[in-house]
PDB file of N, CA and C in Angstrom:
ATOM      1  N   UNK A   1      59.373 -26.813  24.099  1.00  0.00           N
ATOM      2  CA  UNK A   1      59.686 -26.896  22.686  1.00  0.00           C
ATOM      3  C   UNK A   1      60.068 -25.496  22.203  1.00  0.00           C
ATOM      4  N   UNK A   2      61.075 -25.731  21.603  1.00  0.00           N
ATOM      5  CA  UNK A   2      61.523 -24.041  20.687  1.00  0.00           C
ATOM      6  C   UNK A   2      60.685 -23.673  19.520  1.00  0.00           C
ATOM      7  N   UNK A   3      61.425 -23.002  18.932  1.00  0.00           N
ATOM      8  CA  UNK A   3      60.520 -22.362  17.586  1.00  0.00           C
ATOM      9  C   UNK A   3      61.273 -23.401  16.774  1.00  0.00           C
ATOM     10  N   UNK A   4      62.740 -23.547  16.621  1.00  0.00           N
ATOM     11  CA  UNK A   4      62.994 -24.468  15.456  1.00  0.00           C
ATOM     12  C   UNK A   4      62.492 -25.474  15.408  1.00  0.00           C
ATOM     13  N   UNK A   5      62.263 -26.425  16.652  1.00  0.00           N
ATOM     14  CA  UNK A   5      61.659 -27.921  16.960  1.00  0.00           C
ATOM     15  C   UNK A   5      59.815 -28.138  16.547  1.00  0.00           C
ATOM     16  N   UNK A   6      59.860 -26.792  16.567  1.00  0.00           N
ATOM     17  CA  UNK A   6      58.157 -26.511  16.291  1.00  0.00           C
ATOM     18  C   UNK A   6      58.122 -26.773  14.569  1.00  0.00           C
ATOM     19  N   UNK A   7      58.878 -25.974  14.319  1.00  0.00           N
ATOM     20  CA  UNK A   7      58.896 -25.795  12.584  1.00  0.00           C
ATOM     21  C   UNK A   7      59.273 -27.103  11.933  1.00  0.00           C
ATOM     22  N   UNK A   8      60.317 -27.630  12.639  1.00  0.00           N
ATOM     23  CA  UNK A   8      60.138 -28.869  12.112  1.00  0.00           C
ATOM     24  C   UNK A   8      59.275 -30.434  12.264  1.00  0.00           C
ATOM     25  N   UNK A   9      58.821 -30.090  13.508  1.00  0.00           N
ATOM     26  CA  UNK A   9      57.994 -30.898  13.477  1.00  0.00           C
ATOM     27  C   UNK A   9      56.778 -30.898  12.644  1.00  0.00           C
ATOM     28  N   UNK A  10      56.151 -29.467  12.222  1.00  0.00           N
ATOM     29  CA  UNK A  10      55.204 -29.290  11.594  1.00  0.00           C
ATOM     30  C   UNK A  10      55.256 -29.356  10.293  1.00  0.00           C
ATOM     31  N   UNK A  11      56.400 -29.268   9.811  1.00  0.00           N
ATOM     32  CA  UNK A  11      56.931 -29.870   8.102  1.00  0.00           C
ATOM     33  C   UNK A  11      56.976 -31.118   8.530  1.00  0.00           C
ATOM     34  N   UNK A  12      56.901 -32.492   9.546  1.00  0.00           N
ATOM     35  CA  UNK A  12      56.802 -33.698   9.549  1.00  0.00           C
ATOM     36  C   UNK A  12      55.586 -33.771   9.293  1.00  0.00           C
ATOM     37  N   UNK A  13      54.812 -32.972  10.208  1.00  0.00           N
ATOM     38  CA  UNK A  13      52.962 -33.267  10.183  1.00  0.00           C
ATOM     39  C   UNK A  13      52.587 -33.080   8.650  1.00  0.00           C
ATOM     40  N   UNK A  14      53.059 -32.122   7.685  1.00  0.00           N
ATOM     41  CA  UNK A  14      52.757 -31.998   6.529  1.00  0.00           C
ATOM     42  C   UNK A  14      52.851 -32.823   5.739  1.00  0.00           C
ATOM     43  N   UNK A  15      54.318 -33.387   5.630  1.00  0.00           N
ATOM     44  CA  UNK A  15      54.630 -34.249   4.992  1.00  0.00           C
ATOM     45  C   UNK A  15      53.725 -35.820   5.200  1.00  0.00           C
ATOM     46  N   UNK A  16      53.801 -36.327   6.498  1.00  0.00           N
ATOM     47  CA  UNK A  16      52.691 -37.756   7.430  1.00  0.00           C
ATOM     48  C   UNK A  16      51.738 -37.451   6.431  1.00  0.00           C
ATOM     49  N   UNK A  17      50.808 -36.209   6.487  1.00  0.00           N
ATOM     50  CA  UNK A  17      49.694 -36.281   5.848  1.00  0.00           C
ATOM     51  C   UNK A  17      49.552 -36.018   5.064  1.00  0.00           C
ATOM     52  N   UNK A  18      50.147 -35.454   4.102  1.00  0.00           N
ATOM     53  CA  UNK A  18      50.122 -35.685   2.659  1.00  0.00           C
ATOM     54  C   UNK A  18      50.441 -36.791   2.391  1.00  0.00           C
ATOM     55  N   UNK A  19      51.217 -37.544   3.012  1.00  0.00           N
ATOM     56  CA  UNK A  19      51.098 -39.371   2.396  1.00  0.00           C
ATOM     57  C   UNK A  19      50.191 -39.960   2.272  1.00  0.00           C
ATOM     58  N   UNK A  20      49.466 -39.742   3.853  1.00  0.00           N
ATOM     59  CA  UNK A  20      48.056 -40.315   4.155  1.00  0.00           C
ATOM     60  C   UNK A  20      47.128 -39.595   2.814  1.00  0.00           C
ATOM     61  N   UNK A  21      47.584 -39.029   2.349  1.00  0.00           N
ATOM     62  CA  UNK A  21      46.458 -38.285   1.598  1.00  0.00           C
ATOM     63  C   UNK A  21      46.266 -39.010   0.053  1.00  0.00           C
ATOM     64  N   UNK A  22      47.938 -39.188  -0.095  1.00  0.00           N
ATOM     65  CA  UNK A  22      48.478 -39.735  -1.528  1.00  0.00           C
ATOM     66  C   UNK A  22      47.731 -41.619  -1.192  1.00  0.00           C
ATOM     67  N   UNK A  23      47.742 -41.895  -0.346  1.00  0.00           N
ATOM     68  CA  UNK A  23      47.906 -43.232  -0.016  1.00  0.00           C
ATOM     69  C   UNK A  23      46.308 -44.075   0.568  1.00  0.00           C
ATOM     70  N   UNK A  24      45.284 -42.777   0.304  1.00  0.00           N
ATOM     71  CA  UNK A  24      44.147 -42.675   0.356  1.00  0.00           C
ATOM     72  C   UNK A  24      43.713 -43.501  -1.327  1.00  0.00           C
ATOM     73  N   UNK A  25      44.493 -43.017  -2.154  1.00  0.00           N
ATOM     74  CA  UNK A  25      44.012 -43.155  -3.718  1.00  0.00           C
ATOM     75  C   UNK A  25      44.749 -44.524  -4.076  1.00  0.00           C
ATOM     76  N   UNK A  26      45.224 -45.591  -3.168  1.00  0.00           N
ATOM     77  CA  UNK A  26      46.284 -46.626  -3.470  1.00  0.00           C
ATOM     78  C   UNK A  26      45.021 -47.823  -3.353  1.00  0.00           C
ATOM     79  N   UNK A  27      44.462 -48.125  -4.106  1.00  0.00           N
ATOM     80  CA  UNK A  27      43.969 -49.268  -3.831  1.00  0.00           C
ATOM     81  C   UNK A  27      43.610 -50.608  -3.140  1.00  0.00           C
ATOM     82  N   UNK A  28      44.975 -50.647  -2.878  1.00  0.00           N
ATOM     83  CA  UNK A  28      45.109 -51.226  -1.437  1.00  0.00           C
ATOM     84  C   UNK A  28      45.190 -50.676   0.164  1.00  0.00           C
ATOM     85  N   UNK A  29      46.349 -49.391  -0.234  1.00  0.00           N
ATOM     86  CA  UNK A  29      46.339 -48.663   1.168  1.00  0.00           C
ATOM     87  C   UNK A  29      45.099 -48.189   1.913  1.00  0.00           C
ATOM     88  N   UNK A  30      44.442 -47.817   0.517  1.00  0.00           N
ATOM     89  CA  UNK A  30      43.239 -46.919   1.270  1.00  0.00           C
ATOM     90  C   UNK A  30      42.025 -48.025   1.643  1.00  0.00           C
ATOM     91  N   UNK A  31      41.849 -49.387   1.977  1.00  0.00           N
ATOM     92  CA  UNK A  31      41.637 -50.399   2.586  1.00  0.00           C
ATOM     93  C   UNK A  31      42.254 -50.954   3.822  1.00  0.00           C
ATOM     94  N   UNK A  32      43.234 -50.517   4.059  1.00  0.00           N
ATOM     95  CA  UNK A  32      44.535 -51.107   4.925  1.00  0.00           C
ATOM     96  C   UNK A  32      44.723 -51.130   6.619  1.00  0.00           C
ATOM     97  N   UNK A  33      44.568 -51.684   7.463  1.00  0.00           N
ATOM     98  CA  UNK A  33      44.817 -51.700   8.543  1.00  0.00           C
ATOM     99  C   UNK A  33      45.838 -50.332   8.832  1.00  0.00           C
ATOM    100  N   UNK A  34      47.036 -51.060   8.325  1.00  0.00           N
ATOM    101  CA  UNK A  34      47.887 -50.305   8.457  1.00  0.00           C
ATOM    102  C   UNK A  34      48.107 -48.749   8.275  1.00  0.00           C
ATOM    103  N   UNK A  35      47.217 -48.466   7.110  1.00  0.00           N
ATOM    104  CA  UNK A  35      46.668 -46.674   7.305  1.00  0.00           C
ATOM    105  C   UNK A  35      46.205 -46.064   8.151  1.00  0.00           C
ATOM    106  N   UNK A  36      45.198 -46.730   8.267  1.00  0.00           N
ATOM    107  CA  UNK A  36      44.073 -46.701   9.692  1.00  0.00           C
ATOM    108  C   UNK A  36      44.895 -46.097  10.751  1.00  0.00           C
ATOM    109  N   UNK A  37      45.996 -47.399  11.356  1.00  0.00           N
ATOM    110  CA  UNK A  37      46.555 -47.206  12.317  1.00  0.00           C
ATOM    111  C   UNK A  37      47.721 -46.222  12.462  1.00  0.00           C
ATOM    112  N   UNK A  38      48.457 -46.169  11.480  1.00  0.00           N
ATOM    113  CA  UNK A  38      49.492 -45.130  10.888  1.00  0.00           C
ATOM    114  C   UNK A  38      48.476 -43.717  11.198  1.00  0.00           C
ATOM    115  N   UNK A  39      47.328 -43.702  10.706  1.00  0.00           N
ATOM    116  CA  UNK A  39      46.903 -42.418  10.685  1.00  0.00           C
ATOM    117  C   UNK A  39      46.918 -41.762  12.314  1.00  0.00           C
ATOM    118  N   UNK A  40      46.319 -43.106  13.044  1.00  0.00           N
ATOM    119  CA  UNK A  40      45.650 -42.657  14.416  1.00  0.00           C
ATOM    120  C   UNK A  40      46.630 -42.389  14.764  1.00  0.00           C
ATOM    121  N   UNK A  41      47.898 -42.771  14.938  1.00  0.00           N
ATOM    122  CA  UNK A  41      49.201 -42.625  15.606  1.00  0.00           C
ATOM    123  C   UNK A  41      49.626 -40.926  15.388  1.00  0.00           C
ATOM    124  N   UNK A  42      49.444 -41.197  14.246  1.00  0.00           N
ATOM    125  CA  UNK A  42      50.361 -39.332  13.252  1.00  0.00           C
ATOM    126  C   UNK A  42      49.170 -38.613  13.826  1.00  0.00           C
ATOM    127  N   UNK A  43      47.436 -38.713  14.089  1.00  0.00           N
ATOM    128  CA  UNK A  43      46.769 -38.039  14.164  1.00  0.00           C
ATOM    129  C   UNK A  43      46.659 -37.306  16.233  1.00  0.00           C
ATOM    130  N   UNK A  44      47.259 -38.546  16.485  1.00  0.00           N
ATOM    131  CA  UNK A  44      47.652 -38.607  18.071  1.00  0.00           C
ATOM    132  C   UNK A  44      48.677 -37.786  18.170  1.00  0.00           C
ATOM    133  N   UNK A  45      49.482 -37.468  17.674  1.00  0.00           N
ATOM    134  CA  UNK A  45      50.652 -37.014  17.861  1.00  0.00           C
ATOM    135  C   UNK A  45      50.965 -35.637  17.902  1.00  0.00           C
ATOM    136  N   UNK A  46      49.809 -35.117  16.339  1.00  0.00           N
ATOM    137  CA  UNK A  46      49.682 -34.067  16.181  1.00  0.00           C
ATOM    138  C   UNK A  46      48.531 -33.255  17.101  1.00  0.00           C
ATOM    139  N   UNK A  47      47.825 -33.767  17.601  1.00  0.00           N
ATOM    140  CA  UNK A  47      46.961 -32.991  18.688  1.00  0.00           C
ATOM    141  C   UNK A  47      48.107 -32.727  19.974  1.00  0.00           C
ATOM    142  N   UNK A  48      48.929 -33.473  20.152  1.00  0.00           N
ATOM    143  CA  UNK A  48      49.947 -33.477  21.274  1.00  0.00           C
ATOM    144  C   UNK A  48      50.893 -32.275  21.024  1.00  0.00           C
ATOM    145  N   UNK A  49      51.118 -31.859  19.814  1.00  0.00           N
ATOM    146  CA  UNK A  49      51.870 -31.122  19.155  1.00  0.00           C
ATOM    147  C   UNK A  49      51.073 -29.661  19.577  1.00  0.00           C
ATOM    148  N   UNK A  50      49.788 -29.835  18.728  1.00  0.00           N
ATOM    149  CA  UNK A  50      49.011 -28.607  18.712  1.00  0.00           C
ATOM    150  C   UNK A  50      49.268 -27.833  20.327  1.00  0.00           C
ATOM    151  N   UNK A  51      48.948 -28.931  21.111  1.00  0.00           N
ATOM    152  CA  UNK A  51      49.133 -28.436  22.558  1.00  0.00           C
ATOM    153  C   UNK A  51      50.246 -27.456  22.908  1.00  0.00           C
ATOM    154  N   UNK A  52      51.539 -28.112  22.518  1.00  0.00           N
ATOM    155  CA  UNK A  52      52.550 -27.580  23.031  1.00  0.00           C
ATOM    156  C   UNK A  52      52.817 -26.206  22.094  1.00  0.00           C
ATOM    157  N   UNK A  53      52.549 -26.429  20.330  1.00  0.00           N
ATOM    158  CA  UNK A  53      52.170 -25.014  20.127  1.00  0.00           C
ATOM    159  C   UNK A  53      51.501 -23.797  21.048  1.00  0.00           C
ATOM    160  N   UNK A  54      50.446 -24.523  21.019  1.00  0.00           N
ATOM    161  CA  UNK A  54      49.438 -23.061  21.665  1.00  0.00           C
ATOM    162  C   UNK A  54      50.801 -22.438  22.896  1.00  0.00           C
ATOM    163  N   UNK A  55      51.515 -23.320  23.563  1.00  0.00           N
ATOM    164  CA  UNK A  55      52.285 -23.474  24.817  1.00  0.00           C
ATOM    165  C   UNK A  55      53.514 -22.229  24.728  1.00  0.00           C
ATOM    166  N   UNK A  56      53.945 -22.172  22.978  1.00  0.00           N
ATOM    167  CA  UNK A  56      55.294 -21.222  22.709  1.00  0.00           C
ATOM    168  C   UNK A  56      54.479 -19.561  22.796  1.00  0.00           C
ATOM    169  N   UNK A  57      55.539 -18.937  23.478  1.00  0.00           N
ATOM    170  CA  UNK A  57      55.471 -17.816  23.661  1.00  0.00           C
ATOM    171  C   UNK A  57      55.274 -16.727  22.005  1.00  0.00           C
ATOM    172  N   UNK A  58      54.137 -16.956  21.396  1.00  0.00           N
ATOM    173  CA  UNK A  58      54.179 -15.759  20.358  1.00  0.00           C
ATOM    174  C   UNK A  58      53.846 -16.778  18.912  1.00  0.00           C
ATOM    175  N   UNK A  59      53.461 -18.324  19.220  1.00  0.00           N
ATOM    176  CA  UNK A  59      53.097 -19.096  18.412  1.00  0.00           C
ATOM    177  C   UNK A  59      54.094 -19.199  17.480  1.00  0.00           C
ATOM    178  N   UNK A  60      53.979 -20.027  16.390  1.00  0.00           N
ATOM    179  CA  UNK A  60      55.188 -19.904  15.137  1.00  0.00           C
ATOM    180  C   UNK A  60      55.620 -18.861  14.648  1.00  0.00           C
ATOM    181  N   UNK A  61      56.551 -18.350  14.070  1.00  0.00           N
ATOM    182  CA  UNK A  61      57.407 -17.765  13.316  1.00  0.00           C
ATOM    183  C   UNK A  61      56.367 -17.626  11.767  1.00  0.00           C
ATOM    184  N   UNK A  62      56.464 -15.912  11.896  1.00  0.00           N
ATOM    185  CA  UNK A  62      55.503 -15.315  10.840  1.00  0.00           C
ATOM    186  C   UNK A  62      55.056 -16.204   9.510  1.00  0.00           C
ATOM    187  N   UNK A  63      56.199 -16.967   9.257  1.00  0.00           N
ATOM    188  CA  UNK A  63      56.331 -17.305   7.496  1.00  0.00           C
ATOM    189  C   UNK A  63      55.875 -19.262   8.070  1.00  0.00           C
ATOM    190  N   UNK A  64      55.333 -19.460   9.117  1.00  0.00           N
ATOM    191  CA  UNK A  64      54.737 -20.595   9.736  1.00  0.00           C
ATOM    192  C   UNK A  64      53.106 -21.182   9.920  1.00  0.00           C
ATOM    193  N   UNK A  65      52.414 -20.023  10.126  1.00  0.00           N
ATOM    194  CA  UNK A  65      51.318 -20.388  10.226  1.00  0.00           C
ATOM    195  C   UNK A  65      50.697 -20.686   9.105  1.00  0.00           C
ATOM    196  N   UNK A  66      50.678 -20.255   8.270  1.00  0.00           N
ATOM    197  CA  UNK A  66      50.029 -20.560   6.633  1.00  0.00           C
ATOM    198  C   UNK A  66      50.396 -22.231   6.647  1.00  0.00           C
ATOM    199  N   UNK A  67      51.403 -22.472   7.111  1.00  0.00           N
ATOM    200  CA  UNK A  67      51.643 -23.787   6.741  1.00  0.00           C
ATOM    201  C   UNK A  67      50.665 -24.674   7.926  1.00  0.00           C
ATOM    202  N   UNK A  68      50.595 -24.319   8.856  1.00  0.00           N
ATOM    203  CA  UNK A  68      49.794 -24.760   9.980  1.00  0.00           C
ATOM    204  C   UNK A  68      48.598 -24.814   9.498  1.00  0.00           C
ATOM    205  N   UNK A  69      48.046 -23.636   8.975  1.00  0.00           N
ATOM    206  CA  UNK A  69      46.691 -24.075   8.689  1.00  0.00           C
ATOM    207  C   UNK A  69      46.453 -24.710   7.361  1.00  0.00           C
ATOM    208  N   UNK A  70      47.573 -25.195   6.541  1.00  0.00           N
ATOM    209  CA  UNK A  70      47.435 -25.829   5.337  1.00  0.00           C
ATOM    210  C   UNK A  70      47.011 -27.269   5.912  1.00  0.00           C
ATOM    211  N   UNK A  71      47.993 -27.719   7.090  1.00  0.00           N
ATOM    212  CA  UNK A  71      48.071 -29.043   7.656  1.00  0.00           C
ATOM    213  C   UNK A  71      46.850 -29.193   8.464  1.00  0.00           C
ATOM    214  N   UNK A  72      46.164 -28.417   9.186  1.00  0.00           N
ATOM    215  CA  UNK A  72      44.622 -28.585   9.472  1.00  0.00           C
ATOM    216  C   UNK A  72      43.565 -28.697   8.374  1.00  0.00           C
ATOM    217  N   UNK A  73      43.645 -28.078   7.043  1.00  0.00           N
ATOM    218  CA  UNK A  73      43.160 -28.406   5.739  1.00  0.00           C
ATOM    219  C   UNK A  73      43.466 -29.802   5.108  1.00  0.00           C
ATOM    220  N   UNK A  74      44.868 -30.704   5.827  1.00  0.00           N
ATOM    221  CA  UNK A  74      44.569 -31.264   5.091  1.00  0.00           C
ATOM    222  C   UNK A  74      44.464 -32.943   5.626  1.00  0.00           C
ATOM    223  N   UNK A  75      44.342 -32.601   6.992  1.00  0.00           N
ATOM    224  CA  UNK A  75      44.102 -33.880   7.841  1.00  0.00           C
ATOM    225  C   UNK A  75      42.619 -33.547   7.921  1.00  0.00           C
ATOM    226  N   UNK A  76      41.778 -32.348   8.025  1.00  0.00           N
ATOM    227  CA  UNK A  76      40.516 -32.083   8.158  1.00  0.00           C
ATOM    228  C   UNK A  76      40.131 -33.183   6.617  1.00  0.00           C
ATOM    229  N   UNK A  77      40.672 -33.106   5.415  1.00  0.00           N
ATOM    230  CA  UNK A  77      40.012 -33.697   4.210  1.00  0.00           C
ATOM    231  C   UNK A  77      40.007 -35.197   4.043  1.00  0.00           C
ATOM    232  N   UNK A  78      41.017 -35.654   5.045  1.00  0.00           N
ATOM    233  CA  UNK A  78      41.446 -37.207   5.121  1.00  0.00           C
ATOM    234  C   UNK A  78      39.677 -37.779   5.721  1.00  0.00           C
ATOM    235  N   UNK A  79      39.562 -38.398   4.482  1.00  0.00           N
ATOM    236  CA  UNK A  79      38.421 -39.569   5.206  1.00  0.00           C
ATOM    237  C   UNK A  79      39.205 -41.250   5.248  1.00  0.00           C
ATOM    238  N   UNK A  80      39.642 -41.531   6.507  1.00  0.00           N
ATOM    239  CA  UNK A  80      40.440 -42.955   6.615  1.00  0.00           C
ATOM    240  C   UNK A  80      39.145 -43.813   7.395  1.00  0.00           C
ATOM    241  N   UNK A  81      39.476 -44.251   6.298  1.00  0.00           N
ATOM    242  CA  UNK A  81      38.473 -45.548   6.441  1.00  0.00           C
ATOM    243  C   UNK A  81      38.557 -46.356   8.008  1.00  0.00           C
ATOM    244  N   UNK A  82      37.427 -47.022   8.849  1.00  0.00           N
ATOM    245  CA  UNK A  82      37.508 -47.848   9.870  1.00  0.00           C
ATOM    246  C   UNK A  82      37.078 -48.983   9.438  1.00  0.00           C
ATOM    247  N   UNK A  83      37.355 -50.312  10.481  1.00  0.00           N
ATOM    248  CA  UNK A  83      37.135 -51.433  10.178  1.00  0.00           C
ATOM    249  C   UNK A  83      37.692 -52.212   8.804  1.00  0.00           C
ATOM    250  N   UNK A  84      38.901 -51.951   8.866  1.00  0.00           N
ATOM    251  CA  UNK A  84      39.964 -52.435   7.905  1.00  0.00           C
ATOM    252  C   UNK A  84      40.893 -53.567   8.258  1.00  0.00           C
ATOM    253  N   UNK A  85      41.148 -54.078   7.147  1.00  0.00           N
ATOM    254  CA  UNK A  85      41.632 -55.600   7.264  1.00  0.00           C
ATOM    255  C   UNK A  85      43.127 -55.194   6.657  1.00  0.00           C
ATOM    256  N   UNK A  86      44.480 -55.785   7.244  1.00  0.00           N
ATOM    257  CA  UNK A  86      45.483 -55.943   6.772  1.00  0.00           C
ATOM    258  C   UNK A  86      45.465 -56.284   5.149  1.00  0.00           C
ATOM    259  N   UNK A  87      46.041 -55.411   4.455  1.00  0.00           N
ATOM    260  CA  UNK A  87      45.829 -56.341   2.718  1.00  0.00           C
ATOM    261  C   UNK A  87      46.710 -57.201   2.853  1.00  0.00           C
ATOM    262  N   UNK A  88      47.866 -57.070   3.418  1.00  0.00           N
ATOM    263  CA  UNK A  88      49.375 -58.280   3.201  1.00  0.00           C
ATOM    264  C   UNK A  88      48.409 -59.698   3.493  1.00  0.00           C
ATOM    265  N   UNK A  89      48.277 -59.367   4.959  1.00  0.00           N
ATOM    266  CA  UNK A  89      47.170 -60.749   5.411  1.00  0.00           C
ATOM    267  C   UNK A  89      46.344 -61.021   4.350  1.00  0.00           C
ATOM    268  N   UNK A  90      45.705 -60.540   3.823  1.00  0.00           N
ATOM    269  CA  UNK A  90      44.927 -61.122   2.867  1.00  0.00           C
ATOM    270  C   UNK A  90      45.266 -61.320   1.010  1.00  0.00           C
ATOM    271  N   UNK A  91      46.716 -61.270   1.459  1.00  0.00           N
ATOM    272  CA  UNK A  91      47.642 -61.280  -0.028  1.00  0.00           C
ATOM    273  C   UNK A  91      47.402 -60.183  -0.658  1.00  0.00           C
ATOM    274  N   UNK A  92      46.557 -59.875  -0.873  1.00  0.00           N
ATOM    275  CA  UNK A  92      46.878 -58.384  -2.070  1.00  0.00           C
ATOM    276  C   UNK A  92      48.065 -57.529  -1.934  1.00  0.00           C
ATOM    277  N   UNK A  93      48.367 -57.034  -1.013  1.00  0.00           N
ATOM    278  CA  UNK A  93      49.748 -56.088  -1.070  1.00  0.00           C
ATOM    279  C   UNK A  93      51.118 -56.685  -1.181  1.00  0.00           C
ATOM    280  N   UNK A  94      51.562 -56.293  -2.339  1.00  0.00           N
ATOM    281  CA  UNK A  94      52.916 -57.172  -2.851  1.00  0.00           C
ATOM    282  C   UNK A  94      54.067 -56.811  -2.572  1.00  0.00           C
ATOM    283  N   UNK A  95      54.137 -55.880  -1.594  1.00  0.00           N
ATOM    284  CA  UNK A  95      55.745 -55.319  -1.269  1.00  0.00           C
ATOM    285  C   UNK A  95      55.631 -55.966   0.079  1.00  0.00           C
ATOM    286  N   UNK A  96      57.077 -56.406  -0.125  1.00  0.00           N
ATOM    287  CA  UNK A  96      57.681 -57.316   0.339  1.00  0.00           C
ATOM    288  C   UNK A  96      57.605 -57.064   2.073  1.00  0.00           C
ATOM    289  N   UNK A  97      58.914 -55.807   1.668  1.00  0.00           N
ATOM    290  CA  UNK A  97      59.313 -55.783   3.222  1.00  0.00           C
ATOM    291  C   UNK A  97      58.961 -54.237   4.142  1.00  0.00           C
ATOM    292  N   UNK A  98      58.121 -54.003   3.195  1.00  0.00           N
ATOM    293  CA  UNK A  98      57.775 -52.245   3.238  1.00  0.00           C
ATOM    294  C   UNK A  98      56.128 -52.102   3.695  1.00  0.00           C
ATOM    295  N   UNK A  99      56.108 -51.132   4.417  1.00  0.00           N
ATOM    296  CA  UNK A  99      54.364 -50.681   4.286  1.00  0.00           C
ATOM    297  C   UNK A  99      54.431 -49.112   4.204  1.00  0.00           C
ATOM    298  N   UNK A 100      53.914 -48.742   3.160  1.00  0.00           N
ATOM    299  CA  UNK A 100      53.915 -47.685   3.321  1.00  0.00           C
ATOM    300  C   UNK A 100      53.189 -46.382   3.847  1.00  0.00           C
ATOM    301  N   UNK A 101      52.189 -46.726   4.911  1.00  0.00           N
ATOM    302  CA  UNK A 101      51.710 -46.358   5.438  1.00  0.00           C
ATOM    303  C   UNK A 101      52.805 -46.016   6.727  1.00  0.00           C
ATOM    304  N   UNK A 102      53.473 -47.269   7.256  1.00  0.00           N
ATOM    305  CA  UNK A 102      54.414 -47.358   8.803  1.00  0.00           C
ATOM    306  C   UNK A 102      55.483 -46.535   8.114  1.00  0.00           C
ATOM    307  N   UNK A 103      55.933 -46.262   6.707  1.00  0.00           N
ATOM    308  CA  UNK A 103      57.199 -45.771   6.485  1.00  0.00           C
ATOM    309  C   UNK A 103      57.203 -43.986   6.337  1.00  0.00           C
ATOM    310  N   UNK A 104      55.836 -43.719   6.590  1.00  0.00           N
ATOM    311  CA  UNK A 104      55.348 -42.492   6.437  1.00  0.00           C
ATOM    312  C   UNK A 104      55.658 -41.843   8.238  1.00  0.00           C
ATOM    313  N   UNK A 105      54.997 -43.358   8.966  1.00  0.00           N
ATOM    314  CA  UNK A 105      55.084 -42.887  10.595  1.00  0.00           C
ATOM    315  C   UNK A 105      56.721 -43.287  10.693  1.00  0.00           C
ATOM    316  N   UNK A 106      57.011 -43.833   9.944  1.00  0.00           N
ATOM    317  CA  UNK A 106      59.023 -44.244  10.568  1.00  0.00           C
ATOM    318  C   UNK A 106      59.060 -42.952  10.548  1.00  0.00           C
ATOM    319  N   UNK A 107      58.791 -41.842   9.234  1.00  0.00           N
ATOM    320  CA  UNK A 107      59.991 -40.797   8.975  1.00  0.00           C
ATOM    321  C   UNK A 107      59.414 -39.814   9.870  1.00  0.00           C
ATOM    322  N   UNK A 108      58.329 -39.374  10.108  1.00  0.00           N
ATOM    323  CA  UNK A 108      57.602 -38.396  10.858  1.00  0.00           C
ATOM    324  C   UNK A 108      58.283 -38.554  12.514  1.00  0.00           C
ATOM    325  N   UNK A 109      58.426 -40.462  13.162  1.00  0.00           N
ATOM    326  CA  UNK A 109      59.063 -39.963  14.037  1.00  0.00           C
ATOM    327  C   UNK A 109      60.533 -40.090  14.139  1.00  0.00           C
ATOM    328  N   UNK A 110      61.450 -40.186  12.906  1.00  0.00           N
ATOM    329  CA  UNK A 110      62.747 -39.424  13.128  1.00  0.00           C
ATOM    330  C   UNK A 110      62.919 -38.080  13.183  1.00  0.00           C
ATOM    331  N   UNK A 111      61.072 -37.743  12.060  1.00  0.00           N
ATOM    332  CA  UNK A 111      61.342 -35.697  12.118  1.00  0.00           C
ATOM    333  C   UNK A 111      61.163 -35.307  14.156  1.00  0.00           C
ATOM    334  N   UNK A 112      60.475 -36.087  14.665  1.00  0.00           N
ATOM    335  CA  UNK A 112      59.644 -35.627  15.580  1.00  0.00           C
ATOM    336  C   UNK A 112      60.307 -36.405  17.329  1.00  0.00           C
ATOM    337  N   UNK A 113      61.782 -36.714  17.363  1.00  0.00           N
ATOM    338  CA  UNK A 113      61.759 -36.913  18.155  1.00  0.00           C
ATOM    339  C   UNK A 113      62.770 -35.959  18.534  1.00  0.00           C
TER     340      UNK A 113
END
């Protein structure tokens, strides 16, 4: 992995979890299968990430790490709930054709492939 592929992947990780974060306070989401699993995925991904960080010769680019450790601040604050039930399945969630939990992991892995 380069330095640019690094940087952007880690503005994906920011962005994933600040959704998860926004989507914590959703009444439904923050009940949701689909968070849950959205999370474990983005949370899988980013330990995979961390790896290949440590891996670059000289770590991120000076004006980078602040942001790195913002994104360990702010998956460290995520409390995602376990043992969660789909809301769609159980009717409460009214959008249609969307989840917005999976649309958080769609965009993270167009940032991240």
């Amino acid at each position: 992995m380069d330095y640019k592929t690094a940087v952007t992947r880690l503005r994906g990780f920011n962005y994933a979890f600040g959704v998860m974060e926004t989507l914590l306070k959703d009444p439904y989401c923050m009940e949701c299968r689909g968070l849950t699993r959205a999370y474990e995925t983005i949370a899988g991904s980013f330990k995979k990430f961390e790896q290949e960080v440590a891996a670059l010769q000289g770590g991120l680019p000076s004006e980078f790490p602040g942001l790195q450790v913002e994104v360990y601040k702010r998956q460290a604050g995520l409390d995602i709930p376990v043992n969660t039930l789909s809301q769609k399945e159980l009717g409460k969630c009214q959008l249609s054709d969307v989840c917005l939990p999976k649309a958080a992991l769609a965009v993270l892995v167009k940032i991240t492939q």
